[in-house]
N, C-alpha and C. Protein backbone atom coordinates (compact mmCIF):
# COMPACT_ATOMS: atom_id res chain seq x y z
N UNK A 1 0.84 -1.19 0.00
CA UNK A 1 0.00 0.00 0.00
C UNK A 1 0.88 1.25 0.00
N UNK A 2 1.96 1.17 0.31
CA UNK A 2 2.52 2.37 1.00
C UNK A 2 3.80 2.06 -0.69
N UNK A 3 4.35 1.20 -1.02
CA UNK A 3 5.15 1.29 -2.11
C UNK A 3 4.25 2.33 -3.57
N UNK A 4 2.76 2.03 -3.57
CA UNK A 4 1.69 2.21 -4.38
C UNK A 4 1.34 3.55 -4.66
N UNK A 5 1.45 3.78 -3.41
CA UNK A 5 0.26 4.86 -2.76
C UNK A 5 1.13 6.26 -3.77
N UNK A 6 0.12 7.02 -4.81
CA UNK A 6 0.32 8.01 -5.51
C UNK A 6 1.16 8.92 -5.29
N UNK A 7 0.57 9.74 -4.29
CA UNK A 7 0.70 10.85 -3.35
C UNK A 7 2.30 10.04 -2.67
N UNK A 8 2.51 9.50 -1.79
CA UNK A 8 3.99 9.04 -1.35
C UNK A 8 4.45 10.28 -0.54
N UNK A 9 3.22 11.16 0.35
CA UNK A 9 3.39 12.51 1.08
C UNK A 9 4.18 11.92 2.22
N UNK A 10 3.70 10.96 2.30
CA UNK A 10 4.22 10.58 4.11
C UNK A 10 5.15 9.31 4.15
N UNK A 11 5.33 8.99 2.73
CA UNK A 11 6.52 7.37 2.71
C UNK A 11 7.80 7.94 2.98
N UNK A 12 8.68 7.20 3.57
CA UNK A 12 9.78 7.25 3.59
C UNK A 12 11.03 6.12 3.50
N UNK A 13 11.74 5.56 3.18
CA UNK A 13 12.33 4.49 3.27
C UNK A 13 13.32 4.51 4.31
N UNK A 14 13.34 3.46 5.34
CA UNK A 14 14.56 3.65 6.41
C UNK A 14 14.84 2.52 6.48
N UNK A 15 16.53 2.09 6.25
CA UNK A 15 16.84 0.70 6.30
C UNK A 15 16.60 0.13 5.26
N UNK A 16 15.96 0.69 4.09
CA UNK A 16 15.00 -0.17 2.76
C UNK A 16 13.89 -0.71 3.56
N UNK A 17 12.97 -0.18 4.34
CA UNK A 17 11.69 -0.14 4.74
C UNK A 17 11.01 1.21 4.69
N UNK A 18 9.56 0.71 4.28
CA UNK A 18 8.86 1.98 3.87
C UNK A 18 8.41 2.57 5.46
N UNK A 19 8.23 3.71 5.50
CA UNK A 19 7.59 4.08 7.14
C UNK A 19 6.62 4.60 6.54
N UNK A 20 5.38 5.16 7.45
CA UNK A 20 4.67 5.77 7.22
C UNK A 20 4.76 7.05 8.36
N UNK A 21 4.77 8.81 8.03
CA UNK A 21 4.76 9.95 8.89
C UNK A 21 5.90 9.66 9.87
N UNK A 22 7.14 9.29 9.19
CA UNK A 22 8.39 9.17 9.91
C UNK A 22 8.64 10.66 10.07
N UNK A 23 8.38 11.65 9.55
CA UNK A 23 8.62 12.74 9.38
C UNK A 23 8.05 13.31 11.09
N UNK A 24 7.35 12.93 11.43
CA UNK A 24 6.80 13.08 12.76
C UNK A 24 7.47 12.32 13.86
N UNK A 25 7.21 11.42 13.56
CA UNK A 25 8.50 10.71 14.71
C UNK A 25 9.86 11.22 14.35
N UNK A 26 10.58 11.65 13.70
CA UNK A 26 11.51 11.55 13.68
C UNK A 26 11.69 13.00 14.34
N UNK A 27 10.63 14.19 14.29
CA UNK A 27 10.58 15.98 15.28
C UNK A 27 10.35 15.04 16.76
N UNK A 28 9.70 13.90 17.44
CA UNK A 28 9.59 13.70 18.56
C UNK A 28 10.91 13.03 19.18
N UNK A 29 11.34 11.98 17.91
CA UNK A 29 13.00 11.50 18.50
C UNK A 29 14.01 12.50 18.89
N UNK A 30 13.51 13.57 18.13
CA UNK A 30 14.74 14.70 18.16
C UNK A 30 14.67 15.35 19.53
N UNK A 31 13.17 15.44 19.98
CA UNK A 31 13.26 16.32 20.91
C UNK A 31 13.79 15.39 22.13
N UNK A 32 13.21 14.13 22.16
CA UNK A 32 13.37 13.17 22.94
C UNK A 32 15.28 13.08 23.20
N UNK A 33 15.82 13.09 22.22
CA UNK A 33 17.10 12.76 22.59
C UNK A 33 17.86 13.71 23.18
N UNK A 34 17.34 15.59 23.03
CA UNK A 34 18.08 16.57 23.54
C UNK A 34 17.84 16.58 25.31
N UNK A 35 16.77 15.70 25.37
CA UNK A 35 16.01 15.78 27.42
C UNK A 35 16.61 14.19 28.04
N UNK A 36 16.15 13.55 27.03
CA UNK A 36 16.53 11.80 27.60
C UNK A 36 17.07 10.94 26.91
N UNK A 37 18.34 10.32 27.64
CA UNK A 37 19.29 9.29 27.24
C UNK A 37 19.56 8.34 28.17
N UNK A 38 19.09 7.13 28.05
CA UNK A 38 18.77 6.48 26.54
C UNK A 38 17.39 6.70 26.78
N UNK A 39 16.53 6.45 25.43
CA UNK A 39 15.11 6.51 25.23
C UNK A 39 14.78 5.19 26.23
N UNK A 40 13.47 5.13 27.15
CA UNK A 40 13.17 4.21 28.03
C UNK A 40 11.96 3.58 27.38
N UNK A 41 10.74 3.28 27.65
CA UNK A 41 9.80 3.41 27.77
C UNK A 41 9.04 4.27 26.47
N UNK A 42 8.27 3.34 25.19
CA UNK A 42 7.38 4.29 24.84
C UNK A 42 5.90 3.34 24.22
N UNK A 43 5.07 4.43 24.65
CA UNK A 43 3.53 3.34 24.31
C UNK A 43 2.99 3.81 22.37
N UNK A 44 2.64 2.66 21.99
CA UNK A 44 2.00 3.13 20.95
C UNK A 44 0.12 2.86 21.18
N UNK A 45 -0.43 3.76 21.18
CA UNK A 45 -1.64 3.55 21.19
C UNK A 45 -2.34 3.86 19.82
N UNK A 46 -3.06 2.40 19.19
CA UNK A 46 -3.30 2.57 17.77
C UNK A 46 -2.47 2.07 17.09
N UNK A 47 -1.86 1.10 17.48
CA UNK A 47 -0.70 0.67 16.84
C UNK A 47 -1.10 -0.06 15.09
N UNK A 48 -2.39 -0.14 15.14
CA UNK A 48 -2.56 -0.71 13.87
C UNK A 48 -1.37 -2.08 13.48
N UNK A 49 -0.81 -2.02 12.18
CA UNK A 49 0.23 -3.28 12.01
C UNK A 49 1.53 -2.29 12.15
N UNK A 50 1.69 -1.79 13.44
CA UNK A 50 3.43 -1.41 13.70
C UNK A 50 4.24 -0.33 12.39
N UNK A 51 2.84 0.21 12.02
CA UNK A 51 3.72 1.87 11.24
C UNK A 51 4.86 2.35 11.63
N UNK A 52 4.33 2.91 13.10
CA UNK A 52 5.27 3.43 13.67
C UNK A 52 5.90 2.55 14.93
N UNK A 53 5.74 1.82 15.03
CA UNK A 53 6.31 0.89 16.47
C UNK A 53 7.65 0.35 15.62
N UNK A 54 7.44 -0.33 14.62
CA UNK A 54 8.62 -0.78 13.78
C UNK A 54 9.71 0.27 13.52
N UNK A 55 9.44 1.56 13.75
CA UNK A 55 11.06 2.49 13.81
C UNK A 55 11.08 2.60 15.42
N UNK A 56 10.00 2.83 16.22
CA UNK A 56 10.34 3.09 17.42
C UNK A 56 10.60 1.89 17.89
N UNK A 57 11.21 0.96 18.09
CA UNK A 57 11.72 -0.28 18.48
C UNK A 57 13.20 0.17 18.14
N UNK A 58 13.58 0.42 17.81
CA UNK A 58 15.36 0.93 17.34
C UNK A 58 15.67 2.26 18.36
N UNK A 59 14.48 2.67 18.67
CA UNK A 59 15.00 3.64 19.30
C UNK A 59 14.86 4.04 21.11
N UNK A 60 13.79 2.77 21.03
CA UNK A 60 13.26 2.83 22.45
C UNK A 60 14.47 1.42 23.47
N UNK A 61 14.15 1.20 24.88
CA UNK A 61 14.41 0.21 25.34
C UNK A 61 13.26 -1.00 25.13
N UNK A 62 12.19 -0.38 24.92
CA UNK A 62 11.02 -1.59 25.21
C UNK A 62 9.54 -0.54 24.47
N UNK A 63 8.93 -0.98 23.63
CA UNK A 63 7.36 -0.13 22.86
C UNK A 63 6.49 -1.48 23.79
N UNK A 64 5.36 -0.32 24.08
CA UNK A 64 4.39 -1.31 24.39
C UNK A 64 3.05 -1.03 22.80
N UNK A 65 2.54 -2.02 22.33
CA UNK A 65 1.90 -1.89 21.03
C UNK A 65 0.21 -2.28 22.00
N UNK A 66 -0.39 -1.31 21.41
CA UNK A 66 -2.12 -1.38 21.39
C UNK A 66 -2.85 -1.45 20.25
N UNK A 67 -3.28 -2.33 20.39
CA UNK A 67 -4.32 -2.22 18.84
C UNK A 67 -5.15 -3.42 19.24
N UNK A 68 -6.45 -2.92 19.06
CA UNK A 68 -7.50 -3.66 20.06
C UNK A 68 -7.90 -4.89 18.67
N UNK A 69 -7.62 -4.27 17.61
CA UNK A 69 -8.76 -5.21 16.16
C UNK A 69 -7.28 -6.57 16.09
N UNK A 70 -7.50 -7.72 16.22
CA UNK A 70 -6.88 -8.66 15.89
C UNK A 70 -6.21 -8.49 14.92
N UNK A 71 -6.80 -8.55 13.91
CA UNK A 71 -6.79 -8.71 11.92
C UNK A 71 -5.31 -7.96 12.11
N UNK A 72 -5.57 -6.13 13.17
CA UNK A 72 -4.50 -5.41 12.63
C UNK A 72 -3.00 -5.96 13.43
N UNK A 73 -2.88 -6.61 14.74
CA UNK A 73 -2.57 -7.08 15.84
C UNK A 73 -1.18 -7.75 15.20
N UNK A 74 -2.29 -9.19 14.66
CA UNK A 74 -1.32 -10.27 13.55
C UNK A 74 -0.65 -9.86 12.75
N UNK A 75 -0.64 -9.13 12.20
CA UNK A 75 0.33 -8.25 11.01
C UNK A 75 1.55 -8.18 11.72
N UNK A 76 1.49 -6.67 12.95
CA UNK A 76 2.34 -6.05 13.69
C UNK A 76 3.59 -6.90 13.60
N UNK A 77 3.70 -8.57 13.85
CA UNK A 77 5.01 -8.76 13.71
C UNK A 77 6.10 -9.06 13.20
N UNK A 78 5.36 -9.22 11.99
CA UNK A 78 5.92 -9.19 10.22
C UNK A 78 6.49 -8.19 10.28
N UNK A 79 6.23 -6.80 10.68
CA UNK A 79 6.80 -5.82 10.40
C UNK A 79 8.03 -5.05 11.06
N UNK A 80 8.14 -5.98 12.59
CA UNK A 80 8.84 -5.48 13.53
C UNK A 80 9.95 -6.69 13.57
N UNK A 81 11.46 -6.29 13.20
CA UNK A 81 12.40 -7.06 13.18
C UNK A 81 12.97 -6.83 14.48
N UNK A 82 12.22 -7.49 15.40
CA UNK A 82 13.11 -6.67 17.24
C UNK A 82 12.30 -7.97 17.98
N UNK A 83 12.72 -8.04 19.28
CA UNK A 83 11.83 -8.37 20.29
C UNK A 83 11.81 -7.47 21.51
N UNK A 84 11.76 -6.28 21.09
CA UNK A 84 11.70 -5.36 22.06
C UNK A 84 10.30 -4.82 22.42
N UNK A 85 9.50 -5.14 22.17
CA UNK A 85 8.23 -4.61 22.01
C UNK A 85 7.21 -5.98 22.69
N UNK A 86 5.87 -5.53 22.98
CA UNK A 86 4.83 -6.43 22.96
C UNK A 86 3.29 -5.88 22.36
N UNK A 87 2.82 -6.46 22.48
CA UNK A 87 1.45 -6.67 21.60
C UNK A 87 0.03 -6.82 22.69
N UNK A 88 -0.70 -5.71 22.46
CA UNK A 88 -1.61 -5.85 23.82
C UNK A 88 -2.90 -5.48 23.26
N UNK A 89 -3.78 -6.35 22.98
CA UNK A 89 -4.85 -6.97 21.96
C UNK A 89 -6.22 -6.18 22.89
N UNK A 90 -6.02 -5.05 23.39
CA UNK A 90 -7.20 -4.12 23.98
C UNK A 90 -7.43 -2.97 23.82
N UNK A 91 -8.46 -2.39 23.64
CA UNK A 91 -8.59 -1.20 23.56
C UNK A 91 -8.68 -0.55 25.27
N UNK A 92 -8.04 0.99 24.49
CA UNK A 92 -7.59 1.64 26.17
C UNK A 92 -8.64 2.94 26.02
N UNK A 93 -9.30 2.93 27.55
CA UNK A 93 -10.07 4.13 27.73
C UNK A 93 -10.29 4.34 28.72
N UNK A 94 -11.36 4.85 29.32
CA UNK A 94 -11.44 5.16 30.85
C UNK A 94 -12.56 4.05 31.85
N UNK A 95 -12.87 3.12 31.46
CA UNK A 95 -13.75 2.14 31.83
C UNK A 95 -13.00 1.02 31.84
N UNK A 96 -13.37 0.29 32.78
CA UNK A 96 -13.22 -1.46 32.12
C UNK A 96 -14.67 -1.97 31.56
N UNK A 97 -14.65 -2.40 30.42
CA UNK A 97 -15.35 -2.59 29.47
C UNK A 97 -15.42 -3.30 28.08
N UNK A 98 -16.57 -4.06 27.56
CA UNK A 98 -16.32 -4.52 26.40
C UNK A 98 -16.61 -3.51 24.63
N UNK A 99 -15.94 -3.72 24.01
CA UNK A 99 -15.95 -2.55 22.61
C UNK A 99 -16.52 -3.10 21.72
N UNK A 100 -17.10 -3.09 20.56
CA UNK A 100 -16.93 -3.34 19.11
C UNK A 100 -16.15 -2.37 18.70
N UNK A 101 -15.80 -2.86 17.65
CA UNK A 101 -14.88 -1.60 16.65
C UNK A 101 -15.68 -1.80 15.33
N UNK A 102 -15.55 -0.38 14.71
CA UNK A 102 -16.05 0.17 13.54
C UNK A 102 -15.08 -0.05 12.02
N UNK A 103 -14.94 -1.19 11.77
CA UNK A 103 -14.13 -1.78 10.99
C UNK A 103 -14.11 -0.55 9.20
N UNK A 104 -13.10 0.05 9.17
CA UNK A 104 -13.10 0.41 7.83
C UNK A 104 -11.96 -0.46 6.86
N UNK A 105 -12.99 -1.28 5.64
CA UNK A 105 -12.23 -2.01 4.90
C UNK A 105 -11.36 -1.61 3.35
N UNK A 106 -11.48 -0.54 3.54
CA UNK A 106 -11.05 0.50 2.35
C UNK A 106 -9.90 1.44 2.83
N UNK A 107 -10.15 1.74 3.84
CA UNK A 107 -8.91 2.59 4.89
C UNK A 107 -8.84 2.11 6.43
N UNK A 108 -8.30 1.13 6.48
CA UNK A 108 -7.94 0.32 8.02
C UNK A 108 -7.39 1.16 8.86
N UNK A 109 -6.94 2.07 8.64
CA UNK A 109 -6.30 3.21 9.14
C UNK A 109 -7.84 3.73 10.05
N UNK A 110 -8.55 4.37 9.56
CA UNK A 110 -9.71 4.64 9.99
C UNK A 110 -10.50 3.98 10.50
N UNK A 111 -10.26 2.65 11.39
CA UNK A 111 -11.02 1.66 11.80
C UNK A 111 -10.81 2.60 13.28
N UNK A 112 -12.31 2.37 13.99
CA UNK A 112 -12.65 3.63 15.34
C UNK A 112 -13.42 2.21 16.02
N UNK A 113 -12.95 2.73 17.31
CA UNK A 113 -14.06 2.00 18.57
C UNK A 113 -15.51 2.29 18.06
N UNK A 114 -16.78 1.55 17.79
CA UNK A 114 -18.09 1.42 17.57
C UNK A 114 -18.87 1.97 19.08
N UNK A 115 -19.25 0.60 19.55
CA UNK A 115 -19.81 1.09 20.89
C UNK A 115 -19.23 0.35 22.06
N UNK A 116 -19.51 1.14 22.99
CA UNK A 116 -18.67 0.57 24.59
C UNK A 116 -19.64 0.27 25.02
N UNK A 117 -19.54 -1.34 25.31
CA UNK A 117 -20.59 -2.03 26.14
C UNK A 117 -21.01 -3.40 25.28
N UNK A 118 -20.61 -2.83 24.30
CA UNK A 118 -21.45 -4.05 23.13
C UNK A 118 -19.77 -4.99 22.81
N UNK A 119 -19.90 -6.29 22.38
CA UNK A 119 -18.52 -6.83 21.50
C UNK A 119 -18.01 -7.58 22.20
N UNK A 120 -16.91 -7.61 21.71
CA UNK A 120 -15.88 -9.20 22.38
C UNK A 120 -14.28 -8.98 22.64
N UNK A 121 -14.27 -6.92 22.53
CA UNK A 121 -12.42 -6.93 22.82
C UNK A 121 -12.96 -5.99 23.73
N UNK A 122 -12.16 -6.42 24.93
CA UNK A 122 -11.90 -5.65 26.31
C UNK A 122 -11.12 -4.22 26.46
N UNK A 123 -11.70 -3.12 26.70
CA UNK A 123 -11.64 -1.88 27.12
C UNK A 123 -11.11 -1.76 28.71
N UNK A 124 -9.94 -1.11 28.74
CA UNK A 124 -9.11 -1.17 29.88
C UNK A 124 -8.52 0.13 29.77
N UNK A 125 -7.98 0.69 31.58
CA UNK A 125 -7.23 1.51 31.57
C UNK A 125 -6.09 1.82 31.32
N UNK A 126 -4.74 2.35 30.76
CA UNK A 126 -3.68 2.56 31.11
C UNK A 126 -3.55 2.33 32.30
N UNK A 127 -3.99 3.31 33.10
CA UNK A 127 -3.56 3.39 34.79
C UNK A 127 -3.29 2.38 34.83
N UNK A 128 -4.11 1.07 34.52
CA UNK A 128 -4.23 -0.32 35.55
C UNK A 128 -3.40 -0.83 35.27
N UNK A 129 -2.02 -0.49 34.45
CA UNK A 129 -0.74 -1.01 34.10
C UNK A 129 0.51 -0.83 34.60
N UNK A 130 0.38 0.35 35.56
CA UNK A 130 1.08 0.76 36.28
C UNK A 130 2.53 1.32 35.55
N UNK A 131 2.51 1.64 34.72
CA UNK A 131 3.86 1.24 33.50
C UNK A 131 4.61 2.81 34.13
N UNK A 132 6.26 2.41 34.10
CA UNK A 132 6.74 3.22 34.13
C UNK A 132 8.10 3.55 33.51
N UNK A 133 8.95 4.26 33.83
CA UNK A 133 9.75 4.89 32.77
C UNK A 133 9.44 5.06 31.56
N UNK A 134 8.21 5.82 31.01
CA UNK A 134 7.62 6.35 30.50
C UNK A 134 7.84 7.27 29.54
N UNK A 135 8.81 7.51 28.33
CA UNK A 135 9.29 8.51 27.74
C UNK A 135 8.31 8.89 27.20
N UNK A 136 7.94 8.75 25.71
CA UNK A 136 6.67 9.01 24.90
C UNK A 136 5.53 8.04 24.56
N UNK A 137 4.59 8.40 24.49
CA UNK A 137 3.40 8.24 23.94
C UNK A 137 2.54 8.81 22.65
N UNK A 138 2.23 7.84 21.93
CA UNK A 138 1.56 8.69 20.81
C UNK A 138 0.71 7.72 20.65
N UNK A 139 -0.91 8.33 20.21
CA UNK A 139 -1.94 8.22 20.57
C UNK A 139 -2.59 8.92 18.79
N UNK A 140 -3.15 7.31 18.26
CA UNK A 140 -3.84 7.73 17.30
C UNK A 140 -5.34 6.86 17.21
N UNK A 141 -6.18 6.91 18.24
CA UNK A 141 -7.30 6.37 17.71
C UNK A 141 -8.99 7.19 17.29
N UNK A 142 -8.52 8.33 16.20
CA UNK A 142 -9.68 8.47 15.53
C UNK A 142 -10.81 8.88 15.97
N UNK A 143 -10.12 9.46 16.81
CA UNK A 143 -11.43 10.60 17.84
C UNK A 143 -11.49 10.26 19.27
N UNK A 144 -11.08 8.85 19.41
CA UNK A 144 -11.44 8.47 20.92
C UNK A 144 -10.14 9.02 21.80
N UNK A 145 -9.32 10.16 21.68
CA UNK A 145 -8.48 10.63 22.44
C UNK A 145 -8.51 11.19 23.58
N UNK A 146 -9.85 11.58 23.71
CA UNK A 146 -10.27 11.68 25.53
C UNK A 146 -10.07 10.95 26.35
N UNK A 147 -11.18 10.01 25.87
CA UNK A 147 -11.23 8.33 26.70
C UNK A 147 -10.08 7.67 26.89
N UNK A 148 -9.02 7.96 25.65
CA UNK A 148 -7.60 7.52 26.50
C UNK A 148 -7.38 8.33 27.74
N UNK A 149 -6.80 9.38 26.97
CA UNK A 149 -6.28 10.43 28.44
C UNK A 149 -6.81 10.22 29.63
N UNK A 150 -8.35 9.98 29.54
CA UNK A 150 -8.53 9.95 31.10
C UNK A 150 -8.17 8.59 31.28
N UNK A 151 -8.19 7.47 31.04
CA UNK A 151 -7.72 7.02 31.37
C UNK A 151 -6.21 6.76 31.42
N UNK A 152 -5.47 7.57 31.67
CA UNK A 152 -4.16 7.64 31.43
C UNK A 152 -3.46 8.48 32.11
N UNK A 153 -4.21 9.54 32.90
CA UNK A 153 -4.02 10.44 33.61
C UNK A 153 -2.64 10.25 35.05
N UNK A 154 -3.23 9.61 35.51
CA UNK A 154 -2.10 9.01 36.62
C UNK A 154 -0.47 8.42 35.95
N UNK A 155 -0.76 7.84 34.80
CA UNK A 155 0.43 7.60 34.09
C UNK A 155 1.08 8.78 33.44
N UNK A 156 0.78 9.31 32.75
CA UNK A 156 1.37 10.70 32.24
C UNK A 156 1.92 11.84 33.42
N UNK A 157 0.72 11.83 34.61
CA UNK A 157 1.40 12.70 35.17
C UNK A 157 2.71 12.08 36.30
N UNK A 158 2.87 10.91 36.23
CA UNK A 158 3.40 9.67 36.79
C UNK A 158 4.75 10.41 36.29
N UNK A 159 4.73 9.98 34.92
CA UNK A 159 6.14 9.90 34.02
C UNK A 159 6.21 11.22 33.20
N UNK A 160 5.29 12.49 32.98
CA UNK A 160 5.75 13.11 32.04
C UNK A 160 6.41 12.63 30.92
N UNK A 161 5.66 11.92 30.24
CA UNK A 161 6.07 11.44 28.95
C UNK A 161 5.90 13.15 27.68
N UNK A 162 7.30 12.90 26.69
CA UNK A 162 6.50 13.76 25.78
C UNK A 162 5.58 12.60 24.56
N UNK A 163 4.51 13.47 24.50
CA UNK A 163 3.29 13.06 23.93
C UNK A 163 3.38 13.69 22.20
N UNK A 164 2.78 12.81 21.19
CA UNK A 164 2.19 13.04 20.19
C UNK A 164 0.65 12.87 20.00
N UNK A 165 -0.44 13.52 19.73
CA UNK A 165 -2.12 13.05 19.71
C UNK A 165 -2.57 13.56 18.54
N UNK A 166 -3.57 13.20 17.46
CA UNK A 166 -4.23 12.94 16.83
C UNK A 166 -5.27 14.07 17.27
N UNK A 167 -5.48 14.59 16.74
CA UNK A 167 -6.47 15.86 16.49
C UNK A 167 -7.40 16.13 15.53
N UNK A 168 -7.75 15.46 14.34
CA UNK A 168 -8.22 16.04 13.48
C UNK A 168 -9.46 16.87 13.36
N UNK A 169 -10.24 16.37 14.36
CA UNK A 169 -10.97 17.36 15.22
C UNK A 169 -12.69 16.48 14.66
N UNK A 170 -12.84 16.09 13.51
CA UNK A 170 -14.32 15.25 12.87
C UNK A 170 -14.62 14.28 13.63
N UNK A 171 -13.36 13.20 13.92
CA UNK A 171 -13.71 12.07 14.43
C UNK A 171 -14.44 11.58 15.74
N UNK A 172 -14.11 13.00 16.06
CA UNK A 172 -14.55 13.27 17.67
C UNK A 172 -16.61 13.25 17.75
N UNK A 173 -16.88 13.16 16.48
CA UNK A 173 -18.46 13.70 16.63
C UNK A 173 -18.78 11.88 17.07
N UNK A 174 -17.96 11.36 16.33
CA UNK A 174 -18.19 9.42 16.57
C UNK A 174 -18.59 9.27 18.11
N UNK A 175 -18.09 9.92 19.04
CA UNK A 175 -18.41 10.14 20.34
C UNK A 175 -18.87 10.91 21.42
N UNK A 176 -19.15 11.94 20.59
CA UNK A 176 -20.19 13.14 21.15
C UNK A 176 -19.25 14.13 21.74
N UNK A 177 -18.10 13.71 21.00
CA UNK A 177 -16.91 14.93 21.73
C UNK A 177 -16.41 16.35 20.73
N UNK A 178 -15.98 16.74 21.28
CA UNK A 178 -15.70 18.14 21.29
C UNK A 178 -14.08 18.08 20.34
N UNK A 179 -14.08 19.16 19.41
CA UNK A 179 -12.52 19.16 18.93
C UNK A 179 -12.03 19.70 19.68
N UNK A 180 -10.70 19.07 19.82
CA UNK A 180 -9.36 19.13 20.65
C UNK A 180 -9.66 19.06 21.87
N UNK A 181 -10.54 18.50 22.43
CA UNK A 181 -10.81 17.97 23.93
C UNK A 181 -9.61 17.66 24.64
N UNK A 182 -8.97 16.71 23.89
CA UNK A 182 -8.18 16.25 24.42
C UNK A 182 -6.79 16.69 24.37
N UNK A 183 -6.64 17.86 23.70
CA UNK A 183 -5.16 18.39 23.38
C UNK A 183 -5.32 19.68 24.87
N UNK A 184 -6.55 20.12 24.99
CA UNK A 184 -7.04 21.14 26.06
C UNK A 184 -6.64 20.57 27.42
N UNK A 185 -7.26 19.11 27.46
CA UNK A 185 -6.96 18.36 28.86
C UNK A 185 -5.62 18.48 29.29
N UNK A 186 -4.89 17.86 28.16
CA UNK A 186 -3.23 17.60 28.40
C UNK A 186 -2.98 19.17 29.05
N UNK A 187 -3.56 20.41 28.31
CA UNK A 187 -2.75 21.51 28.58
C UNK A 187 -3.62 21.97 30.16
N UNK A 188 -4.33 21.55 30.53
CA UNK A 188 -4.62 21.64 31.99
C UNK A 188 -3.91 20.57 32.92
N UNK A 189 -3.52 19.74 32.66
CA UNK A 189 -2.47 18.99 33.38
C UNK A 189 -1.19 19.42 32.79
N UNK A 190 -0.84 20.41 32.25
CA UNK A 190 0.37 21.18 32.64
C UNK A 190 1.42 21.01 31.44
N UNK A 191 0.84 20.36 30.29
CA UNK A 191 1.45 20.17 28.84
C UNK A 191 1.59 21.30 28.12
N UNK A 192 2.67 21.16 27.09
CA UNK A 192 2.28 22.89 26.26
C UNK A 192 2.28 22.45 24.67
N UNK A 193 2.11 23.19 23.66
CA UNK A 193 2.05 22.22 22.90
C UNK A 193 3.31 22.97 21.87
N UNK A 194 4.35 21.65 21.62
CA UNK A 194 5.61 22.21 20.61
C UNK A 194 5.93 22.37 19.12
N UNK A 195 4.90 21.56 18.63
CA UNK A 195 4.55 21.91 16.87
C UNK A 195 3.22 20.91 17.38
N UNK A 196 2.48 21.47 15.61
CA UNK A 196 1.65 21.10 15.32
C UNK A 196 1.62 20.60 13.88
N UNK A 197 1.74 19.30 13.56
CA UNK A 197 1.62 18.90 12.05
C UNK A 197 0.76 17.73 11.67
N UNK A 198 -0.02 18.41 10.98
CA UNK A 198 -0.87 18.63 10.11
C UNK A 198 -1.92 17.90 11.25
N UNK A 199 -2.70 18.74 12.57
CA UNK A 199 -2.95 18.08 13.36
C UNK A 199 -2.68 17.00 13.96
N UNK A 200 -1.80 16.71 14.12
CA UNK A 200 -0.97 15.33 15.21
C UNK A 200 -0.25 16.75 15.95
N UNK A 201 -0.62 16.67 17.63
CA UNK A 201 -0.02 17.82 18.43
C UNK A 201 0.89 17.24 19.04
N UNK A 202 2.22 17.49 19.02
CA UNK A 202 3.50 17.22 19.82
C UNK A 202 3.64 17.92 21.12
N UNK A 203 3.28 17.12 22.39
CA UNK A 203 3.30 18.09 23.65
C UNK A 203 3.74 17.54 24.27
N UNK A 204 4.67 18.10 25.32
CA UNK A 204 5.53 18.12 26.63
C UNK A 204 5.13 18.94 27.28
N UNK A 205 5.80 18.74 28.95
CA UNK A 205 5.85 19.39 30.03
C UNK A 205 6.58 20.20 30.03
């Protein structure tokens, strides 16, 4: 998809592997390496099949990978030449709870939590993971970026991770939320925000 893909706005080749919005990770590695050495700790939430977990594995000690849809889960380790990482087959929000997901088969990318309460993949907190050394986090699930944060709250302010989030601001109606809810929250728990591209907000403490 990504060798194919017309446009080729966001491909990049690293290693002779294609990335996808390396261009973004690569403004968060940067900042990451001028504050913390070595990189510890980083979560991918949305991990889909390891876009971005497959460069951040080279750069982290240990990625923790989220991606609640199986289908995308199984992929993830085709793509990741490491065993530095794991694979955690739940969706994260502020409940313990069961999900459906809103499967898009044309753009998997765009596959969103359906409804909470209904389904067969388990909805869990961050918090309840206790996870620490905590560098970054980046957080792409398609509007549901509240429902992380709060649930995530105790961890972030735990570790001050610097953060990347997903903004686009539409997806948010999927849940009766508000644009940039969640970029507002972070900045009331004491985040600021250091670029902005092309809505994905890069924020630290």
């Amino acid at each position: 998809m990504m060798i194919n893909n017309p446009k080729k706005r966001n491909i990049r080749f690293i290693d002779n592997q294609a990335t996808y919005q390396y261009h973004k990770l690569e403004v968060c590695l940067n900042h990451l390496k001028s504050v913390n050495s070595p990189m510890r700790v980083a979560i991918d939430i949305g991990a889909h099949v390891g876009l971005w977990a497959m460069q951040m594995v080279k750069h982290f000690e240990h990625v923790y990978c989220f991606e609640p849809l199986k289908e995308h889960s199984d992929i993830l380790p085709f793509n990741i030449d490491s065993d530095n990482y794991s694979i955690h087959h739940v969706a994260l929000g502020n409940q313990i709870s069961k999900v459906k997901m809103n499967v898009k088969t044309r753009n998997t990318g765009a596959t969103h939590i359906g409804k909470i309460g209904e389904g067969n993949i388990d909805m869990i907190l961050l918090d309840s993971l206790n996870l620490t050394d905590v560098d970054f986090i980046k957080i792409d699930v398609e509007g549901f970026e509240i429902g992380v944060i709060l649930g995530a709250i105790n961890t972030i302010m735990k570790n001050k991770p610097l953060m990347i989030v997903e903004q686009k601001g539409n997806d948010v109606k999927n849940f009766g939320g508000q644009r940039n809810e969640a970029s507002k929250l972070l900045e009331k728990l004491g985040m600021r925000q250091i670029k902005n591209m092309a809505n994905d907000l890069i924020m630290s403490f």
